[in-house]
PDB file of N, CA and C in Angstrom:
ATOM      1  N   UNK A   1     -59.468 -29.462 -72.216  1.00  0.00           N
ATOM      2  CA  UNK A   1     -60.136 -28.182 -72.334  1.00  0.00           C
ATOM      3  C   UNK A   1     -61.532 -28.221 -71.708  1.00  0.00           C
ATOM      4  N   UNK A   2     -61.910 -29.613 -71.932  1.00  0.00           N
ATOM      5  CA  UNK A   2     -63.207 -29.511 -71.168  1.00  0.00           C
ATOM      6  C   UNK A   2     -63.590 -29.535 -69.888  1.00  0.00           C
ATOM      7  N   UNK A   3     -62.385 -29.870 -69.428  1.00  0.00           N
ATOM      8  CA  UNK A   3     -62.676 -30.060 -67.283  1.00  0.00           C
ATOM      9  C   UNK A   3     -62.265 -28.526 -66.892  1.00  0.00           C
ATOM     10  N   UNK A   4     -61.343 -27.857 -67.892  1.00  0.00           N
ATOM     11  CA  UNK A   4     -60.998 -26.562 -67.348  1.00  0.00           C
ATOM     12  C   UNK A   4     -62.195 -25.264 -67.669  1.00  0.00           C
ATOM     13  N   UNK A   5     -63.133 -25.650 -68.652  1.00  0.00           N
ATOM     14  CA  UNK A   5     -64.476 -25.379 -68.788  1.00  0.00           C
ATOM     15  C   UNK A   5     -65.471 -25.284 -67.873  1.00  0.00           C
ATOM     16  N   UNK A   6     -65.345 -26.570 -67.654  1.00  0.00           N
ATOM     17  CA  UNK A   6     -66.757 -26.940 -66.451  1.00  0.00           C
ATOM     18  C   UNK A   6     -66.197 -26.691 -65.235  1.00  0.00           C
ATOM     19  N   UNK A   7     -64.968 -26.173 -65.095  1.00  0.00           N
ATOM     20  CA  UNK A   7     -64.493 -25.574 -63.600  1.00  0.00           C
ATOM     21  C   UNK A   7     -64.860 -24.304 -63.782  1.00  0.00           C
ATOM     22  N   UNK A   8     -64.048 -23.861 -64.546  1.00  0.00           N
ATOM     23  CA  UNK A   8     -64.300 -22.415 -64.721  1.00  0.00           C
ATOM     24  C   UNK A   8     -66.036 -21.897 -64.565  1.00  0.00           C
ATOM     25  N   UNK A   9     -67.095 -22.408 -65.325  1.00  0.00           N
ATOM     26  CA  UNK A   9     -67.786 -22.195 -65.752  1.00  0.00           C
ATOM     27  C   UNK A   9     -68.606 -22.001 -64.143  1.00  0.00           C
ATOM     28  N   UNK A  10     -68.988 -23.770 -63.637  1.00  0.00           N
ATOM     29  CA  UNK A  10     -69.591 -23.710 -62.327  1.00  0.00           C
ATOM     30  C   UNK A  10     -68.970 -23.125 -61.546  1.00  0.00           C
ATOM     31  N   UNK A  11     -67.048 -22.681 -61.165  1.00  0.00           N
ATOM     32  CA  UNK A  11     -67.215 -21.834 -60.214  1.00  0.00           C
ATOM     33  C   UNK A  11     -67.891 -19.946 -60.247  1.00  0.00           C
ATOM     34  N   UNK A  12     -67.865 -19.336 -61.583  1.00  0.00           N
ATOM     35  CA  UNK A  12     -68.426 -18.486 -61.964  1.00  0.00           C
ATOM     36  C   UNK A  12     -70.186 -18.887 -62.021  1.00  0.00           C
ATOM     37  N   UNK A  13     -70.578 -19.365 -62.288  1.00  0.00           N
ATOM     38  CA  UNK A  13     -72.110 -19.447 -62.016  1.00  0.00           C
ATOM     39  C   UNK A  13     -72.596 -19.655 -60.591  1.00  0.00           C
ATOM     40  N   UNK A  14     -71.893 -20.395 -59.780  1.00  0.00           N
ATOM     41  CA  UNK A  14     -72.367 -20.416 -58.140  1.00  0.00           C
ATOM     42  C   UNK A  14     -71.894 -19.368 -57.628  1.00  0.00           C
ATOM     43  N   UNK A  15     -70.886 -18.084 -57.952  1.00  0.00           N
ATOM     44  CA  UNK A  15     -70.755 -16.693 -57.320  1.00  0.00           C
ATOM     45  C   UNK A  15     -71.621 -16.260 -57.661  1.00  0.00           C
ATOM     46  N   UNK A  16     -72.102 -15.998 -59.488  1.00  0.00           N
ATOM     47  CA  UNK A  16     -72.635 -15.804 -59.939  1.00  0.00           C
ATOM     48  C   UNK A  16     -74.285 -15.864 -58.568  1.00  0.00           C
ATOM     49  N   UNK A  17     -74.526 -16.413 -58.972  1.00  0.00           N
ATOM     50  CA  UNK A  17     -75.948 -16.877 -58.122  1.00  0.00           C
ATOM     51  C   UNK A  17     -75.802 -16.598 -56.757  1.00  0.00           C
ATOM     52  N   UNK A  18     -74.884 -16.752 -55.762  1.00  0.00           N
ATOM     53  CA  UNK A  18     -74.473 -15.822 -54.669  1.00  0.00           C
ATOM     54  C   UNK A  18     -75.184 -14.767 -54.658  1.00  0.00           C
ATOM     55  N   UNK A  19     -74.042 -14.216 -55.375  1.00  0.00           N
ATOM     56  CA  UNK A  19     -74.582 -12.601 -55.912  1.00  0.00           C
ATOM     57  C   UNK A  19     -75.694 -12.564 -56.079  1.00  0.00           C
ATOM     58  N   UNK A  20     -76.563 -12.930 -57.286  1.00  0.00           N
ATOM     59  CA  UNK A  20     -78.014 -12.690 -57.081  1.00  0.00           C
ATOM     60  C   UNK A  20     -78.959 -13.048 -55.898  1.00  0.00           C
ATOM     61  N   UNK A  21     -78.481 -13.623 -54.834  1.00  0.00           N
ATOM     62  CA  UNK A  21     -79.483 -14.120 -54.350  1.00  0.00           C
ATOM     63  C   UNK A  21     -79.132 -13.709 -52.858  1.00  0.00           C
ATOM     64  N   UNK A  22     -78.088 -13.368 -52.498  1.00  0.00           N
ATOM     65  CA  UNK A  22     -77.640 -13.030 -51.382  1.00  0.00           C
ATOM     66  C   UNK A  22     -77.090 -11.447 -51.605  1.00  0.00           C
ATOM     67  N   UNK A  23     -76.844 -10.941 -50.051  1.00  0.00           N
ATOM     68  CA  UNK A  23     -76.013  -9.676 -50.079  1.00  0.00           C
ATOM     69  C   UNK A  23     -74.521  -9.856 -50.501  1.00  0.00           C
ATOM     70  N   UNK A  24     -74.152 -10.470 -51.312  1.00  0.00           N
ATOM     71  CA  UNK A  24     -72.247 -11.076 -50.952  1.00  0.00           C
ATOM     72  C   UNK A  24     -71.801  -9.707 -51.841  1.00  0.00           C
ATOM     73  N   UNK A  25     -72.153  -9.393 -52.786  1.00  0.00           N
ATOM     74  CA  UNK A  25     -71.610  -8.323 -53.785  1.00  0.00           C
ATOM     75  C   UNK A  25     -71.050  -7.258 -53.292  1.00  0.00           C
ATOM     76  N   UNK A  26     -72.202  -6.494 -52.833  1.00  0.00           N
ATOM     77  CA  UNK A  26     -71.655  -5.147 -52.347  1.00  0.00           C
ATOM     78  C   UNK A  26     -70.565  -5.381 -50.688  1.00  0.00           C
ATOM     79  N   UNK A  27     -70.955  -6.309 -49.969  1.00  0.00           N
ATOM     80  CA  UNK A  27     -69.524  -6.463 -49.029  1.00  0.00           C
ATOM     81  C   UNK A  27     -68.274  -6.699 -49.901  1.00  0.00           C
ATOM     82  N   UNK A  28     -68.621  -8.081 -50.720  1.00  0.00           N
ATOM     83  CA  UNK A  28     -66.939  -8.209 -51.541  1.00  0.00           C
ATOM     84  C   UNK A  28     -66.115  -6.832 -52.085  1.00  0.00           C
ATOM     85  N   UNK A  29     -67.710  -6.411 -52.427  1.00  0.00           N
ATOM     86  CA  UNK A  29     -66.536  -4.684 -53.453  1.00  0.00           C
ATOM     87  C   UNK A  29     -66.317  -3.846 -52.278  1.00  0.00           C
ATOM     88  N   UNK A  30     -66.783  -3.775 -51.688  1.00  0.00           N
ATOM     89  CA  UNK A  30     -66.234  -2.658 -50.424  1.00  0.00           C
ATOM     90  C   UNK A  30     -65.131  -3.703 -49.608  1.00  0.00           C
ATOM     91  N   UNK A  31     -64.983  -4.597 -49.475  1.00  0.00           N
ATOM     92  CA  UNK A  31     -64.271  -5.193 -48.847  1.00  0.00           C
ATOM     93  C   UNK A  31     -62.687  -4.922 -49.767  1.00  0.00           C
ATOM     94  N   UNK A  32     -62.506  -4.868 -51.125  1.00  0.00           N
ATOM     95  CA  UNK A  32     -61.647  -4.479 -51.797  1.00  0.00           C
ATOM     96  C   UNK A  32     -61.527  -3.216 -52.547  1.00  0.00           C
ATOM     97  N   UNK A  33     -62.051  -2.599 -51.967  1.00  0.00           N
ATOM     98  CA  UNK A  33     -62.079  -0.687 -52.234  1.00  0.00           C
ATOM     99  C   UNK A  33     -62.678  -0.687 -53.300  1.00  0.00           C
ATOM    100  N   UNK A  34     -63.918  -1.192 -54.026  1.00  0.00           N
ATOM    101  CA  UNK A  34     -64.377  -0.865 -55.139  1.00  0.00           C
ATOM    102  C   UNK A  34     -65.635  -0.785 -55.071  1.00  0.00           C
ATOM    103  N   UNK A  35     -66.063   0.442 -53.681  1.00  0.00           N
ATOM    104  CA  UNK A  35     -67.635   0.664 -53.327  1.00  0.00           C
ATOM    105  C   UNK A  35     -68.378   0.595 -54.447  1.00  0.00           C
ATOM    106  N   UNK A  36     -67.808   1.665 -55.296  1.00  0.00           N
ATOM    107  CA  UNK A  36     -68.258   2.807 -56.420  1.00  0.00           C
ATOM    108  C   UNK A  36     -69.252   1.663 -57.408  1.00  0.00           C
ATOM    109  N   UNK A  37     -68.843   0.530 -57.507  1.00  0.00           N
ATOM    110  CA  UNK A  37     -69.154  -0.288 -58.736  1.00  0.00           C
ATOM    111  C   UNK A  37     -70.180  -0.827 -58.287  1.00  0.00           C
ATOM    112  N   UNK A  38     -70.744  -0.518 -57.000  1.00  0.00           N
ATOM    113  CA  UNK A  38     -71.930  -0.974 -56.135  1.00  0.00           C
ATOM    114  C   UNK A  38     -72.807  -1.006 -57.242  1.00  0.00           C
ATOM    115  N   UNK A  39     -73.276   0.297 -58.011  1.00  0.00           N
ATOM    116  CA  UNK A  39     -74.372   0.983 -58.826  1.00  0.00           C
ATOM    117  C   UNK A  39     -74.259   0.118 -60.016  1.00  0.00           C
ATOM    118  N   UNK A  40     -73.178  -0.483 -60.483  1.00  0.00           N
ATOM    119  CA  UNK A  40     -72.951  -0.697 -61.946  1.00  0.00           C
ATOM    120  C   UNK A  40     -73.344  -2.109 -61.980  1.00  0.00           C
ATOM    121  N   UNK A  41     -72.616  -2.568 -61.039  1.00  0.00           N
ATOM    122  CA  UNK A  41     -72.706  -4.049 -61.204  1.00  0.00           C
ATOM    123  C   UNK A  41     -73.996  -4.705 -60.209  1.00  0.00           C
ATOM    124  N   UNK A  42     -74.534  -4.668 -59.410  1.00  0.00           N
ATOM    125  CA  UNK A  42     -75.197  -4.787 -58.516  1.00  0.00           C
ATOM    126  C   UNK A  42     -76.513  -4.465 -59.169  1.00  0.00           C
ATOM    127  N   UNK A  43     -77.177  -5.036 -60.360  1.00  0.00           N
ATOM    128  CA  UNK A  43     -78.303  -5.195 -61.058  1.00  0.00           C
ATOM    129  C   UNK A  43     -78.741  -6.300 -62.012  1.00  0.00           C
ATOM    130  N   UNK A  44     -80.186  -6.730 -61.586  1.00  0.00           N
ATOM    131  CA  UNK A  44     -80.120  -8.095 -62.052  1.00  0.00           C
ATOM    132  C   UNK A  44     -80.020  -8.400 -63.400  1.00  0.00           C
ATOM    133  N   UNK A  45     -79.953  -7.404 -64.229  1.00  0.00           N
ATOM    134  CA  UNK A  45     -78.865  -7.214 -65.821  1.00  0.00           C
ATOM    135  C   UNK A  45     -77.664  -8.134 -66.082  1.00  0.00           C
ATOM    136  N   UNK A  46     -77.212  -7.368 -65.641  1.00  0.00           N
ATOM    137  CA  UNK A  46     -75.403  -7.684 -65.103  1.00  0.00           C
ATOM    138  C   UNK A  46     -75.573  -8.920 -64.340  1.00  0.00           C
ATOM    139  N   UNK A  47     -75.767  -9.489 -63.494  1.00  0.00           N
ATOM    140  CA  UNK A  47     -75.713 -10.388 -62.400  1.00  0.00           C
ATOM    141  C   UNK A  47     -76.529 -11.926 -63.133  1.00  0.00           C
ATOM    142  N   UNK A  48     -77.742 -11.885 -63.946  1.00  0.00           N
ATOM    143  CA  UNK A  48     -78.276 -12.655 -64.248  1.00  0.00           C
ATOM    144  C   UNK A  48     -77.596 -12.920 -66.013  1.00  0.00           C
ATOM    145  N   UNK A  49     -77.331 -12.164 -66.159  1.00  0.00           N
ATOM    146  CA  UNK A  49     -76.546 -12.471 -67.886  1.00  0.00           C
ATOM    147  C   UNK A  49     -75.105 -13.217 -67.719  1.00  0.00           C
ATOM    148  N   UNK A  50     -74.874 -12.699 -66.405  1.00  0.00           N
ATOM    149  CA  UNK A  50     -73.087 -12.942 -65.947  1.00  0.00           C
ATOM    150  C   UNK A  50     -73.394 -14.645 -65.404  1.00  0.00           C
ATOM    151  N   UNK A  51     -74.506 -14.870 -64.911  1.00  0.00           N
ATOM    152  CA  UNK A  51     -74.626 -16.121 -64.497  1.00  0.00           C
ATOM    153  C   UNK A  51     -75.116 -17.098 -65.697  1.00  0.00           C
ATOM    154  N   UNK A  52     -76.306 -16.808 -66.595  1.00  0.00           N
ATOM    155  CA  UNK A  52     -76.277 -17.380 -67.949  1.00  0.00           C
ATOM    156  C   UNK A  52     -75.597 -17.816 -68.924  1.00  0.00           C
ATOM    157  N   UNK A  53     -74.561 -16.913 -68.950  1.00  0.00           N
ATOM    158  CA  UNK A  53     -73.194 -17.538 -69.466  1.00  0.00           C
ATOM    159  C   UNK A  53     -72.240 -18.228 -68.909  1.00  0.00           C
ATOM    160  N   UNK A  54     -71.858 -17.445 -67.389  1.00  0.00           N
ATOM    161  CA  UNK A  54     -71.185 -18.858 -66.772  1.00  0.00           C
ATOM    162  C   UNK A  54     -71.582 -20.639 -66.946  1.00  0.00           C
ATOM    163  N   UNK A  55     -73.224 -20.546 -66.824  1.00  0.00           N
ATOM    164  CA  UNK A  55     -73.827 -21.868 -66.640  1.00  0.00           C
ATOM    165  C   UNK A  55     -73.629 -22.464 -68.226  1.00  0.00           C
ATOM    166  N   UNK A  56     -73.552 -21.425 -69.045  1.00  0.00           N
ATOM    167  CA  UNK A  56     -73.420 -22.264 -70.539  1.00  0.00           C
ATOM    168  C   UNK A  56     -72.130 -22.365 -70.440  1.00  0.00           C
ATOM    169  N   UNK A  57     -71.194 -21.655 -69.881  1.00  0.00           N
ATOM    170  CA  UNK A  57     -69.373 -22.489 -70.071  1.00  0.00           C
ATOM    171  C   UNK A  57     -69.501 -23.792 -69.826  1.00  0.00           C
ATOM    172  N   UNK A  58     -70.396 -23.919 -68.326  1.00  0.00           N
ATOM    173  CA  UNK A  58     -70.527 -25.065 -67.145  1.00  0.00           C
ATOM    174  C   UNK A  58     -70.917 -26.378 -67.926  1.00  0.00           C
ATOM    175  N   UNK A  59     -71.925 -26.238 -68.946  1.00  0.00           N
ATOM    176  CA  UNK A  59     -73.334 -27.455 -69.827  1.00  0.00           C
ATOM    177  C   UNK A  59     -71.858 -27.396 -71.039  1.00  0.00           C
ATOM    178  N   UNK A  60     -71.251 -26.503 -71.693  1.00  0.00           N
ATOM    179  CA  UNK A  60     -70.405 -26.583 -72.425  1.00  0.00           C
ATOM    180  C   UNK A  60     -69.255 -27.628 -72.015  1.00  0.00           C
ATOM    181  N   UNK A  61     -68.639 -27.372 -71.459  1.00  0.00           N
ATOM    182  CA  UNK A  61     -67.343 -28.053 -70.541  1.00  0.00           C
ATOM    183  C   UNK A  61     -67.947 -29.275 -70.186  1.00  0.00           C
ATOM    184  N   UNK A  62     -69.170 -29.720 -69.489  1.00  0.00           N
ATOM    185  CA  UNK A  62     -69.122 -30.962 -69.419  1.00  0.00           C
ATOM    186  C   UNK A  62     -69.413 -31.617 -70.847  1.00  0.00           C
ATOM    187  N   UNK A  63     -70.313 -31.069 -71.497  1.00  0.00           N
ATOM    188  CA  UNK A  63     -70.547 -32.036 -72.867  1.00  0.00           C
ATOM    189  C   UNK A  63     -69.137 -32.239 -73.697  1.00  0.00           C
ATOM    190  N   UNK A  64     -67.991 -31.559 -73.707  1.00  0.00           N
ATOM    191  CA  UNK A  64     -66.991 -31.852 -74.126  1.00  0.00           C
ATOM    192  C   UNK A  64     -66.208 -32.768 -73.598  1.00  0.00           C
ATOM    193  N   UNK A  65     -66.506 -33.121 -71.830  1.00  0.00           N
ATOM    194  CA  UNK A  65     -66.245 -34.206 -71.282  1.00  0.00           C
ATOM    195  C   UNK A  65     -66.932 -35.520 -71.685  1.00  0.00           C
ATOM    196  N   UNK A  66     -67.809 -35.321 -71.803  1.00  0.00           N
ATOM    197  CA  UNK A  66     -68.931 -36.277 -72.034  1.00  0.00           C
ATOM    198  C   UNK A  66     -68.640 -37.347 -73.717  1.00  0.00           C
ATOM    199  N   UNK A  67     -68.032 -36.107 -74.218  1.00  0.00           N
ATOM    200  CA  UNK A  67     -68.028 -36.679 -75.849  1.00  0.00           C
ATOM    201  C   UNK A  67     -66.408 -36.746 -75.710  1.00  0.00           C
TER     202      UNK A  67
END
């Protein structure tokens, strides 16, 4: 459970951070017909909470490796 953690976790926190830090968002959603969500999701609310938790799956999953 714990390697499928710390996968899960770091590959959601390095999109995660993508996203904040680059343009990747709004191409990906228009790239799959979901302009509209430009407004919703595309704020550092959403984007920085979505990455905070990914990174705690990430510190989670390995310490369960760890122990």
């Amino acid at each position: 459970m714990g390697r499928i953690l710390a996968w899960v976790g770091g590959l959601d926190a390095s999109v995660g951070l993508l996203c904040c830090f680059t343009g990747l968002l709004p191409f990906a959603l228009t790239a799959i017909g979901a302009a509209g969500l430009i407004d919703t999701l595309y704020r550092d609310s959403v984007l920085l909470s979505f990455t905070a938790i990914s990174f705690l799956l990430f510190v989670t999953g390995l310490w369960m490796i760890r122990r």
